[in-house]
N, C-alpha and C. Protein backbone atom coordinates (compact mmCIF):
# COMPACT_ATOMS: atom_id res chain seq x y z
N UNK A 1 0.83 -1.19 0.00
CA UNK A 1 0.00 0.00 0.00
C UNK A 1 0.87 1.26 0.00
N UNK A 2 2.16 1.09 0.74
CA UNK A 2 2.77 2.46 0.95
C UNK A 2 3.13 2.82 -0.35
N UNK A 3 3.74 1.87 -1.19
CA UNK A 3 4.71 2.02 -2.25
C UNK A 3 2.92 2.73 -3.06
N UNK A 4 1.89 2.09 -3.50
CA UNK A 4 1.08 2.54 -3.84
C UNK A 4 0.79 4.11 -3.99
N UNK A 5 0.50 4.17 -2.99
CA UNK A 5 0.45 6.05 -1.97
C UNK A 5 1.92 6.81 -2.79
N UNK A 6 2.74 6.19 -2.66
CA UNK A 6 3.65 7.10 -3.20
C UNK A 6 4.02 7.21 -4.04
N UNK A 7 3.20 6.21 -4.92
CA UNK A 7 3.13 6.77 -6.66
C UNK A 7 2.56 7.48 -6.66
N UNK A 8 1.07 7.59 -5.99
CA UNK A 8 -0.23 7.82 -6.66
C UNK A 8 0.17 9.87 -6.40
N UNK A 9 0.83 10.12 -5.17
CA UNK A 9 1.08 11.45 -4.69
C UNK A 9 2.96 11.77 -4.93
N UNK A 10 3.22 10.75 -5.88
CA UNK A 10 4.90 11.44 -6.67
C UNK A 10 5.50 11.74 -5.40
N UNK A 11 5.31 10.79 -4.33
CA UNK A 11 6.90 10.94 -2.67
C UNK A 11 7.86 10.60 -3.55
N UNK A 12 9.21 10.98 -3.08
CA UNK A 12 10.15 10.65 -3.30
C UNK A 12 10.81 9.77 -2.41
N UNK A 13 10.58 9.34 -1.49
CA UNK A 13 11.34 9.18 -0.16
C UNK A 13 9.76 8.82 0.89
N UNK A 14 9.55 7.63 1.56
CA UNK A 14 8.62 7.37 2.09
C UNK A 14 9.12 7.15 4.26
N UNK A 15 9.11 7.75 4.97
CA UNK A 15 9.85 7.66 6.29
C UNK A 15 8.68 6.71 6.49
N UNK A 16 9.11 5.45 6.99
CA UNK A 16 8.37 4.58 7.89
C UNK A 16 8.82 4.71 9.48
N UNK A 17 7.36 5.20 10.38
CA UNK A 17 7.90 5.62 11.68
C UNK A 17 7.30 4.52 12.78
N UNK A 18 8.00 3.52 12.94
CA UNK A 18 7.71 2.91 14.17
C UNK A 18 7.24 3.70 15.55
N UNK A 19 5.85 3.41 16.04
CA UNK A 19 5.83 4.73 17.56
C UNK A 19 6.54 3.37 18.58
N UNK A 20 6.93 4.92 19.86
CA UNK A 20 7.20 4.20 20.83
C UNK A 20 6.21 3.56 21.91
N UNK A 21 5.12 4.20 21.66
CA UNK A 21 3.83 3.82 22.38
C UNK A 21 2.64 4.35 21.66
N UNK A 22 1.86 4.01 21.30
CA UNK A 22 0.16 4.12 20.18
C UNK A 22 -0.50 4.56 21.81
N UNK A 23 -0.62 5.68 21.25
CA UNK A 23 -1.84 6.18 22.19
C UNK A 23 -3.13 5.58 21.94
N UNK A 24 -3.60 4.93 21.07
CA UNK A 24 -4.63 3.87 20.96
C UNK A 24 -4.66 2.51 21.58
N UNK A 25 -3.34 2.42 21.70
CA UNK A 25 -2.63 0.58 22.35
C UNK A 25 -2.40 0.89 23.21
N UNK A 26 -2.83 0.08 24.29
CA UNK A 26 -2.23 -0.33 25.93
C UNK A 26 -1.05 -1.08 25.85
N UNK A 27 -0.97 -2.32 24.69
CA UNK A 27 0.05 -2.87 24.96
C UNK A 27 0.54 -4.05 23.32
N UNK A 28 1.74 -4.05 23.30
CA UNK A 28 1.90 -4.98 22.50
C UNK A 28 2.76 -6.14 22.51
N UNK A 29 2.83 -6.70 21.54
CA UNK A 29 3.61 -8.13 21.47
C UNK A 29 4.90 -7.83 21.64
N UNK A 30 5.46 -6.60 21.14
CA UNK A 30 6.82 -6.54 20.47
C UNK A 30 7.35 -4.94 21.07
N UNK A 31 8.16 -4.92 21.26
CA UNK A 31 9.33 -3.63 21.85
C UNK A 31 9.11 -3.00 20.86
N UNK A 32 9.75 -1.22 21.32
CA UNK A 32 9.97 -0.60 20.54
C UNK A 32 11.18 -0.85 18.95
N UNK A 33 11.64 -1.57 20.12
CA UNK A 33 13.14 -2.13 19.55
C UNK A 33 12.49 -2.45 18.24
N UNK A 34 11.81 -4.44 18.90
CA UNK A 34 11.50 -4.82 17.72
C UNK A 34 10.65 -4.40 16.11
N UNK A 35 9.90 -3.36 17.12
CA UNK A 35 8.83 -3.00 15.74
C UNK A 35 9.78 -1.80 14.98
N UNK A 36 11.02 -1.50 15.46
CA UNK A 36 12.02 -0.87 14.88
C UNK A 36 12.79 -1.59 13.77
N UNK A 37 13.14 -3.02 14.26
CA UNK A 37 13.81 -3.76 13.30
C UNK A 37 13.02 -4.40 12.49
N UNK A 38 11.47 -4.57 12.83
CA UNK A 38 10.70 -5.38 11.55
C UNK A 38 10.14 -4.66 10.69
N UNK A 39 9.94 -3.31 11.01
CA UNK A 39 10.09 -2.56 9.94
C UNK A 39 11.07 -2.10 8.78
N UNK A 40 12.59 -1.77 9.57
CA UNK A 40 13.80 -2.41 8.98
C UNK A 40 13.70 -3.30 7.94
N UNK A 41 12.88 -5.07 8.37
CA UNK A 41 13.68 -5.46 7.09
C UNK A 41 11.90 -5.68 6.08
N UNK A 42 11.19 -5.10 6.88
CA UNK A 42 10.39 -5.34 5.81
C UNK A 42 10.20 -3.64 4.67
N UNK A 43 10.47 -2.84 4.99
CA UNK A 43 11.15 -1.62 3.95
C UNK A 43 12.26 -1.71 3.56
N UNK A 44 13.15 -2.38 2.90
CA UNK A 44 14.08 -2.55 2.61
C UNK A 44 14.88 -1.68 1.32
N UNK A 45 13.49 -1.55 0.60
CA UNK A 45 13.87 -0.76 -0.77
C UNK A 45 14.24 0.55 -0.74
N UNK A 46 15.29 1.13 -1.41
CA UNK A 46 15.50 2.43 -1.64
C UNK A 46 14.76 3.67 -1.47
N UNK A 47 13.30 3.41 -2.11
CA UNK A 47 11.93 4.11 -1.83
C UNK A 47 11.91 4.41 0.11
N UNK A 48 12.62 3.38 0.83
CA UNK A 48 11.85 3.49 2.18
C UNK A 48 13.44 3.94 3.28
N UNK A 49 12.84 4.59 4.05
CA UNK A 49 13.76 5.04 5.33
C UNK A 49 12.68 4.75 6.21
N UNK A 50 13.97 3.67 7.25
CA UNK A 50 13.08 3.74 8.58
C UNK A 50 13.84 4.69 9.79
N UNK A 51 12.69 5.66 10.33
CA UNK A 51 13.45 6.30 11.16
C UNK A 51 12.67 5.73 12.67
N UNK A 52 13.76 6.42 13.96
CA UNK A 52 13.74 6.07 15.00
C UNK A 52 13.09 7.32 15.65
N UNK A 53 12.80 8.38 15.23
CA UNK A 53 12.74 9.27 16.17
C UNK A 53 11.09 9.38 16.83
N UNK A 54 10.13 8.66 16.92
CA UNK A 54 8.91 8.74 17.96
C UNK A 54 9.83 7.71 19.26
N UNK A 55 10.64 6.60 18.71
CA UNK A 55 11.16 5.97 19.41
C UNK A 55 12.84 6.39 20.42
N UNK A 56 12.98 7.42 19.71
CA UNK A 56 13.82 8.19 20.52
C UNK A 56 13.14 9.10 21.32
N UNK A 57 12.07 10.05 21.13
CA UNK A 57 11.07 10.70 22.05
C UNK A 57 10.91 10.22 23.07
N UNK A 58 10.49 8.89 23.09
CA UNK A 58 9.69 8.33 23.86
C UNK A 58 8.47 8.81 24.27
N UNK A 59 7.50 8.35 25.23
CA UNK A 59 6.28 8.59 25.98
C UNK A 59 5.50 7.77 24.64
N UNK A 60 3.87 8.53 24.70
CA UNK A 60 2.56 8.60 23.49
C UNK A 60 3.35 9.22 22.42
N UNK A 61 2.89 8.30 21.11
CA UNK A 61 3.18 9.31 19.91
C UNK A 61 2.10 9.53 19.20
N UNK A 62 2.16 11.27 19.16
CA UNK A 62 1.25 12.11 18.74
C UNK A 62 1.29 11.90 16.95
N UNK A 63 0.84 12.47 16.19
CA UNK A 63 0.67 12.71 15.10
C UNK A 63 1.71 13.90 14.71
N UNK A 64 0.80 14.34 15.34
CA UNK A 64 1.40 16.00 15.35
C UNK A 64 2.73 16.22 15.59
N UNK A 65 3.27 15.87 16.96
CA UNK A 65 4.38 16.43 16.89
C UNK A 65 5.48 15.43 16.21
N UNK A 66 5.33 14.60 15.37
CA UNK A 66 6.24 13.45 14.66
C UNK A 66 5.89 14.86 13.37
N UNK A 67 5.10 14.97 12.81
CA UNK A 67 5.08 15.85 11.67
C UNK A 67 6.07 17.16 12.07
N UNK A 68 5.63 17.54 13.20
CA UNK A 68 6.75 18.97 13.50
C UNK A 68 7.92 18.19 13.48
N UNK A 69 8.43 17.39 13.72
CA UNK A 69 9.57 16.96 14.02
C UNK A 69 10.21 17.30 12.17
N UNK A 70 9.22 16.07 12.11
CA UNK A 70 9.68 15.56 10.12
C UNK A 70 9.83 17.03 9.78
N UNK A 71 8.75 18.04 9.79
CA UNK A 71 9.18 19.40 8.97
C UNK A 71 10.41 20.08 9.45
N UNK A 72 10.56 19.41 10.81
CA UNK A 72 12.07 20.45 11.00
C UNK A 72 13.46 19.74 10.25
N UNK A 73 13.36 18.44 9.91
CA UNK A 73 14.79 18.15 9.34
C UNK A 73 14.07 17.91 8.18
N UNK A 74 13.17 17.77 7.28
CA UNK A 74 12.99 18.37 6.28
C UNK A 74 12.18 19.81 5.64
N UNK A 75 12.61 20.82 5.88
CA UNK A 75 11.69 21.94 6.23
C UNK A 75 11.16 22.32 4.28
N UNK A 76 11.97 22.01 3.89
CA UNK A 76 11.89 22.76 1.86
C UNK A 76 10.76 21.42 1.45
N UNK A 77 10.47 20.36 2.02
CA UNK A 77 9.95 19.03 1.58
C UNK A 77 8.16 19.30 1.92
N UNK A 78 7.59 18.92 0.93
CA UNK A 78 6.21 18.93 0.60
C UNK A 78 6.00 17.26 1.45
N UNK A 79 5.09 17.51 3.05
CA UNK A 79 4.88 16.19 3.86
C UNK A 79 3.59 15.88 3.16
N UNK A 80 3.87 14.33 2.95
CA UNK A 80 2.37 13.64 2.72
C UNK A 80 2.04 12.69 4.36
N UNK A 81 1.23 12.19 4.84
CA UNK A 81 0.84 11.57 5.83
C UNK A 81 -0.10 10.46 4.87
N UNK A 82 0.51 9.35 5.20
CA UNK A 82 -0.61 7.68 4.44
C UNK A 82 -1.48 7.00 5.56
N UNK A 83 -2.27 6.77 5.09
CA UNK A 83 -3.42 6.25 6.18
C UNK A 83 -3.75 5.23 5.27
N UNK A 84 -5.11 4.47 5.66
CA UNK A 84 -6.39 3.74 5.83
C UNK A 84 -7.18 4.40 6.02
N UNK A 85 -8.28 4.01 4.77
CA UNK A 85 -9.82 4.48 4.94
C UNK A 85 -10.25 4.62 6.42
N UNK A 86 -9.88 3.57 7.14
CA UNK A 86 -10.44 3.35 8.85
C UNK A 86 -9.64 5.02 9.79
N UNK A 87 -8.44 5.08 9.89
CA UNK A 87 -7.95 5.92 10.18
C UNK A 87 -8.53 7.43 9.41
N UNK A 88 -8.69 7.21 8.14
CA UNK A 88 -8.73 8.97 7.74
C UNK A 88 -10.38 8.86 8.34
N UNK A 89 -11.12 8.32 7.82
CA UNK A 89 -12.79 8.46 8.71
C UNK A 89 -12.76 9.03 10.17
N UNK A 90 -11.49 8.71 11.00
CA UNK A 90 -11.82 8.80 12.43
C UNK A 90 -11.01 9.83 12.77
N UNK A 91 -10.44 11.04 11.63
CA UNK A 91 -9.26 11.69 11.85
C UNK A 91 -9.55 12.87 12.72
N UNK A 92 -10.76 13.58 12.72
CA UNK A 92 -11.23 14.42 13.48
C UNK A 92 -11.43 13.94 14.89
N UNK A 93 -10.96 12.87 15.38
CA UNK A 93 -10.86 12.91 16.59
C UNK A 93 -9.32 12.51 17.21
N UNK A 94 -8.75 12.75 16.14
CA UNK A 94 -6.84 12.93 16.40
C UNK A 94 -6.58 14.10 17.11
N UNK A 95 -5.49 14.19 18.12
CA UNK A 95 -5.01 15.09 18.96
C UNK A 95 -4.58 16.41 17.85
N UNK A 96 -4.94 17.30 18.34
CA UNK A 96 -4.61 18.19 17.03
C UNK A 96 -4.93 18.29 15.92
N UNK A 97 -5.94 17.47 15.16
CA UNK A 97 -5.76 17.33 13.62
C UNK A 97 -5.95 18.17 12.60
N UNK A 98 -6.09 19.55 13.45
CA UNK A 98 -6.23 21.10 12.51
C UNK A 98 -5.03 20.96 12.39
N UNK A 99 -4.23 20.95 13.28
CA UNK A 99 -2.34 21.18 12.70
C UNK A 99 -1.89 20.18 11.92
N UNK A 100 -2.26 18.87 12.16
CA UNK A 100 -1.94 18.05 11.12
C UNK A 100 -2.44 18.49 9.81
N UNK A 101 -3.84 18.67 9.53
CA UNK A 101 -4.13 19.36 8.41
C UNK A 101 -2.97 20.28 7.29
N UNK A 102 -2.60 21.17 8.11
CA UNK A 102 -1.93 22.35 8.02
C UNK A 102 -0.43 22.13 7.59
N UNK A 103 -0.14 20.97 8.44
CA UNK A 103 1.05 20.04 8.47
C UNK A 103 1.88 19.24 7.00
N UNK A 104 0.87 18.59 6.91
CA UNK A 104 0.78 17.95 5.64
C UNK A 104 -0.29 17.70 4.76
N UNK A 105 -0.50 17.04 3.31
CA UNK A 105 -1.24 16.51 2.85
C UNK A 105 -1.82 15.15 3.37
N UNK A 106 -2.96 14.63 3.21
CA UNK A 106 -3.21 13.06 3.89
C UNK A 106 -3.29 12.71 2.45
N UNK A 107 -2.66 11.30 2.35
CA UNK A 107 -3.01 10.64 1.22
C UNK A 107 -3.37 8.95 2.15
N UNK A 108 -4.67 8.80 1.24
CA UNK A 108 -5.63 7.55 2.43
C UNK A 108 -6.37 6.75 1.23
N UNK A 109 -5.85 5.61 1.62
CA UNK A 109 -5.83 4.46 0.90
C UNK A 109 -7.46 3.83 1.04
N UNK A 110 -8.33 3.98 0.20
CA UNK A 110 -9.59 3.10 0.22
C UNK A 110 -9.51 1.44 0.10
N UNK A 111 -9.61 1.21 0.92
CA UNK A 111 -9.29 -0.82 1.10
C UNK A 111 -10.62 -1.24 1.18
N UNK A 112 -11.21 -0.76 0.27
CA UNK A 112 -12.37 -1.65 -0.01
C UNK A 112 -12.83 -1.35 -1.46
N UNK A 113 -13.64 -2.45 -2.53
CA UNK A 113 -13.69 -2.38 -3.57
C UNK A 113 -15.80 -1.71 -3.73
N UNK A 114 -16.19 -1.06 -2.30
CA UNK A 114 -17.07 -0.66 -2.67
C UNK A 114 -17.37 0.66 -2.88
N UNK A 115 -17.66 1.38 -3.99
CA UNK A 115 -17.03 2.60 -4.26
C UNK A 115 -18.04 3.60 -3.34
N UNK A 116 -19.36 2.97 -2.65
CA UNK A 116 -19.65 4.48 -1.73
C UNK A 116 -18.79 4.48 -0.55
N UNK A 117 -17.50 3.70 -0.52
CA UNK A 117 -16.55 4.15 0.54
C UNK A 117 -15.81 5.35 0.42
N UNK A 118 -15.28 5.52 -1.02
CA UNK A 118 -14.78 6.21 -1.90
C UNK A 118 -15.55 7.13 -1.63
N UNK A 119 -16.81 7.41 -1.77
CA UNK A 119 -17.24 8.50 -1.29
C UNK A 119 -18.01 8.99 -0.34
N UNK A 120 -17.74 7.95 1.06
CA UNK A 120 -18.62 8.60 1.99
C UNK A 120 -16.72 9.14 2.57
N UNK A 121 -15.42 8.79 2.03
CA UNK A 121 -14.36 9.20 2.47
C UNK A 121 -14.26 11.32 2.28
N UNK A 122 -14.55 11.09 0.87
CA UNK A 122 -15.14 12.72 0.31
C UNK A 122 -15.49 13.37 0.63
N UNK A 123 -16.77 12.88 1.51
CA UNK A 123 -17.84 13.52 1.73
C UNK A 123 -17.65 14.13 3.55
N UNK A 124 -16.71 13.30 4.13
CA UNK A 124 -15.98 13.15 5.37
C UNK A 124 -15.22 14.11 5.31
N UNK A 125 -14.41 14.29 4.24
CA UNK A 125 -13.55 15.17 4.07
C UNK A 125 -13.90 16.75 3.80
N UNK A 126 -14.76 16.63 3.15
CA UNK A 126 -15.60 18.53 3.12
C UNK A 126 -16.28 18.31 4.08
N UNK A 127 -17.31 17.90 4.42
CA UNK A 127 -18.38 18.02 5.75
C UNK A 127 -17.68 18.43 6.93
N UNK A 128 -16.69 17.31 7.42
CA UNK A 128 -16.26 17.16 8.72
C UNK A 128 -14.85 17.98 8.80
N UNK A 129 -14.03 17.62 7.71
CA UNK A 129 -12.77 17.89 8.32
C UNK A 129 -12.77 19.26 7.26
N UNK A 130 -13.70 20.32 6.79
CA UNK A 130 -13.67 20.92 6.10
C UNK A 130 -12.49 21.23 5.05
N UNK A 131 -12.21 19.94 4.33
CA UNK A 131 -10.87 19.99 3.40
C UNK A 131 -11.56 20.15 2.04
N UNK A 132 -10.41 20.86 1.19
CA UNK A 132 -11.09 21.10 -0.25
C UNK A 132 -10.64 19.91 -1.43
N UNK A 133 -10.78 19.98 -2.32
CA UNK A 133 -10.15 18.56 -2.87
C UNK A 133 -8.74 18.56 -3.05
N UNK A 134 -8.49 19.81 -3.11
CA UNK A 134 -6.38 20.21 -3.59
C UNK A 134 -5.99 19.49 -2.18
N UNK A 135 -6.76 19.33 -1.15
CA UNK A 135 -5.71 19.46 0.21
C UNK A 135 -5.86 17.84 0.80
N UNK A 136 -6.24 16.69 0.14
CA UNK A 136 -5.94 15.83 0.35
C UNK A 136 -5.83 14.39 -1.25
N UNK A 137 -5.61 13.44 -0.94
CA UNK A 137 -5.57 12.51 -2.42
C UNK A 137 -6.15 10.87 -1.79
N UNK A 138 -7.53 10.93 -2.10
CA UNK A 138 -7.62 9.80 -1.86
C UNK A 138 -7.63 8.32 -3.02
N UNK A 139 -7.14 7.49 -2.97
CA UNK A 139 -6.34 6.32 -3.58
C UNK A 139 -7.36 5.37 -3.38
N UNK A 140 -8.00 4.81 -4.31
CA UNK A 140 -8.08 3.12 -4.62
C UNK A 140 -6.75 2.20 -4.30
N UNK A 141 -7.27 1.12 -3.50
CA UNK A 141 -6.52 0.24 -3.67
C UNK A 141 -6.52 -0.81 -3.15
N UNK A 142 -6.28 -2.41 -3.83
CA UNK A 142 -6.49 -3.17 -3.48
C UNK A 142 -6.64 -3.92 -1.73
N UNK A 143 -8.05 -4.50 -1.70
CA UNK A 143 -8.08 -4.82 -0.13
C UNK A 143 -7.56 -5.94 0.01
N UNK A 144 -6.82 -5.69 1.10
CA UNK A 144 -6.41 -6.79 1.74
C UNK A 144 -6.84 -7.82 2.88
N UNK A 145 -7.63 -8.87 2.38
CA UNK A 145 -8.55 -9.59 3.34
C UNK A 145 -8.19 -9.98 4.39
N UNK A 146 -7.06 -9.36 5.48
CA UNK A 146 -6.70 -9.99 6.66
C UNK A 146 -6.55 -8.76 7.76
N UNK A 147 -6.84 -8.68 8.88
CA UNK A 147 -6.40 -7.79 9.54
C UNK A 147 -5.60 -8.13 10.42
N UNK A 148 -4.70 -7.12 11.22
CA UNK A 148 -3.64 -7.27 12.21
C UNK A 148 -3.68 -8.30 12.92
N UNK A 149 -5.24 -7.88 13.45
CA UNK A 149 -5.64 -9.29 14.42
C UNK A 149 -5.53 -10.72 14.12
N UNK A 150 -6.16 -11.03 12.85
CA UNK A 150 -5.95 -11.77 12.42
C UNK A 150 -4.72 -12.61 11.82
N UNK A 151 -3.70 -11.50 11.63
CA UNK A 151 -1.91 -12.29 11.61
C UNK A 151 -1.53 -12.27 12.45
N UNK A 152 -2.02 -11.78 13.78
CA UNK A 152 -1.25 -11.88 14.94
C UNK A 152 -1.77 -13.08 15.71
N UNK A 153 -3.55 -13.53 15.43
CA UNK A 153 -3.54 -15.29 15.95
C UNK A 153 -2.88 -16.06 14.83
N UNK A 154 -2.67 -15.69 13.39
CA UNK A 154 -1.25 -16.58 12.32
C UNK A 154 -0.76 -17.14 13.21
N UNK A 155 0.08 -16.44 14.08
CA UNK A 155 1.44 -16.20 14.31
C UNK A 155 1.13 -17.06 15.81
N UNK A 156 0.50 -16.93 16.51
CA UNK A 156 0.26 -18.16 17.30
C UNK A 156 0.31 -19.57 16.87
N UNK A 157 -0.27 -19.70 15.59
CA UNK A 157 -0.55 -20.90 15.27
C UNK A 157 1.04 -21.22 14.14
N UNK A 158 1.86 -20.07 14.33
CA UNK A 158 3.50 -20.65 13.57
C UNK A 158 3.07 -20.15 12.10
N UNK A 159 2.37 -19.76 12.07
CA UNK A 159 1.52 -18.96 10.43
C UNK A 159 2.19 -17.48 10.22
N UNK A 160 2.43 -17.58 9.30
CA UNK A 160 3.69 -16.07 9.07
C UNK A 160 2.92 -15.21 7.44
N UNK A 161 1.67 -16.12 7.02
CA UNK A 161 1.46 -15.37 5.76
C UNK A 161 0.96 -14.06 5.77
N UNK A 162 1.14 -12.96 4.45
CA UNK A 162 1.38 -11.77 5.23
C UNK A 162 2.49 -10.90 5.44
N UNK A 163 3.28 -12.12 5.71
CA UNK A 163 4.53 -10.83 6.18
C UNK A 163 5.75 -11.66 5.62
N UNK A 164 6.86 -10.66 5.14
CA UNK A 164 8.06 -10.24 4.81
C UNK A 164 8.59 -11.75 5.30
N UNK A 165 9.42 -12.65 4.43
CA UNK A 165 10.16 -13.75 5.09
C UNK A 165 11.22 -13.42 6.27
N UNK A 166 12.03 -12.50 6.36
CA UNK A 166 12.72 -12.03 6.86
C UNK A 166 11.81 -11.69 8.27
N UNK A 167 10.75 -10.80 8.20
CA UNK A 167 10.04 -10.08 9.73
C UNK A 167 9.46 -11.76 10.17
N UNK A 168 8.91 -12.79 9.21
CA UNK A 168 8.31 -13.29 10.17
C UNK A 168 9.37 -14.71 10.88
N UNK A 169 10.93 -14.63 10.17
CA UNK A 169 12.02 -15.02 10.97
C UNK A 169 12.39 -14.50 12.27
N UNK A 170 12.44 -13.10 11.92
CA UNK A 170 12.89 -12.42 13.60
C UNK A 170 11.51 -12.66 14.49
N UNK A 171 10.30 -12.59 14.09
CA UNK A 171 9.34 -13.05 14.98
C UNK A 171 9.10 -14.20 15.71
N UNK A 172 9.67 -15.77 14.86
CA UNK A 172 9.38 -16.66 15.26
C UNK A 172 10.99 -16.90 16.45
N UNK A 173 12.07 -16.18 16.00
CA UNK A 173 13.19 -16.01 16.96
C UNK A 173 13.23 -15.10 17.99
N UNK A 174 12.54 -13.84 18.11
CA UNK A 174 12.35 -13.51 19.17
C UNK A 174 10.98 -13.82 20.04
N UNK A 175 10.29 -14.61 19.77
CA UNK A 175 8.94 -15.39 19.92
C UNK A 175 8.16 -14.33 20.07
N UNK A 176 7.80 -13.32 19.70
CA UNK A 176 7.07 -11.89 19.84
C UNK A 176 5.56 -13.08 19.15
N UNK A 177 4.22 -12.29 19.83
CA UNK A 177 2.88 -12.44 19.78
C UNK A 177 2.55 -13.22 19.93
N UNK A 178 3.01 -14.15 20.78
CA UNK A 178 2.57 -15.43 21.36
C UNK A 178 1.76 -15.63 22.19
């Protein structure tokens, strides 16, 4: 999906940001560490940089201030922010999300092949988050029939499909989501 997004909005350069703590999550399988290194080897391509810095912050990671961050060591760089249909729908109740607005462009991936998603996303977007069409790019694109939850009981059962040969090696060696 990312590589997707960053055709569809011409990135040059895609930062994949592991947080140090999801203010949505109480808790997870895997360290900061790890979700540092399985992102590592599952961006591997030239297209992708993984950076450390919500994980150097530490505490909750905001939205917001990971974007202030990104604009300060890239300040001349046009920010895009990639989501999920699920995420951009619920964005008006993000910490800040006038500054995120302001911040960057959202480019938000429709993962579903029914097109009034496509446009109840639109319609979300002028109504609620009063955006005009220049100020965000929303993307078709193929759904993917599995959710997190669902690779993470995989992965109980020694099931790795889904993921990167490499991430679901360091998983089954550091026994993360068991």
């Amino acid at each position: 999906m990312a590589e997707n997004l960053a055709g569809q909005c011409g990135a040059e350069k895609v930062i994949v940001i592991p947080t140090a703590m999801s203010p949505f999550k109480d808790k997870s399988g895997a360290t900061s560490a790890d979700r540092y290194e399985m992102c590592r080897l599952a961006f591997s391509e030239p297209l992708f940089e993984v950076s450390d810095i919500e994980i150097v912050r530490g505490g909750k990671s905001y939205t917001v201030d990971t974007l202030r961050k990104v604009k300060q060591l890239y300040p001349q760089s046009q920010l895009y922010l990639f989501m999920g249909d699920d995420m951009f729908l619920s964005l008006d109740r993000w910490y800040k999300y006038e500054e995120i607005l302001d911040l960057c462009t959202v480019v938000a991936a429709c993962r579903t092949t029914r097109l009034e998603k496509l446009h109840d996303m639109k319609e979300f977007a002028k109504k609620v988050l009063n955006m005009n069409s220049d100020s965000f790019i929303l993307c078709e694109s193929v759904p993917l029939q599995i959710s997190s939850t669902e690779i993470r009981m995989n992965l109980k059962n020694g099931v790795g499909d889904y993921l990167e040969e490499e991430v679901f090696t360091y998983i089954k060696n550091r026994g993360l989501y068991l």
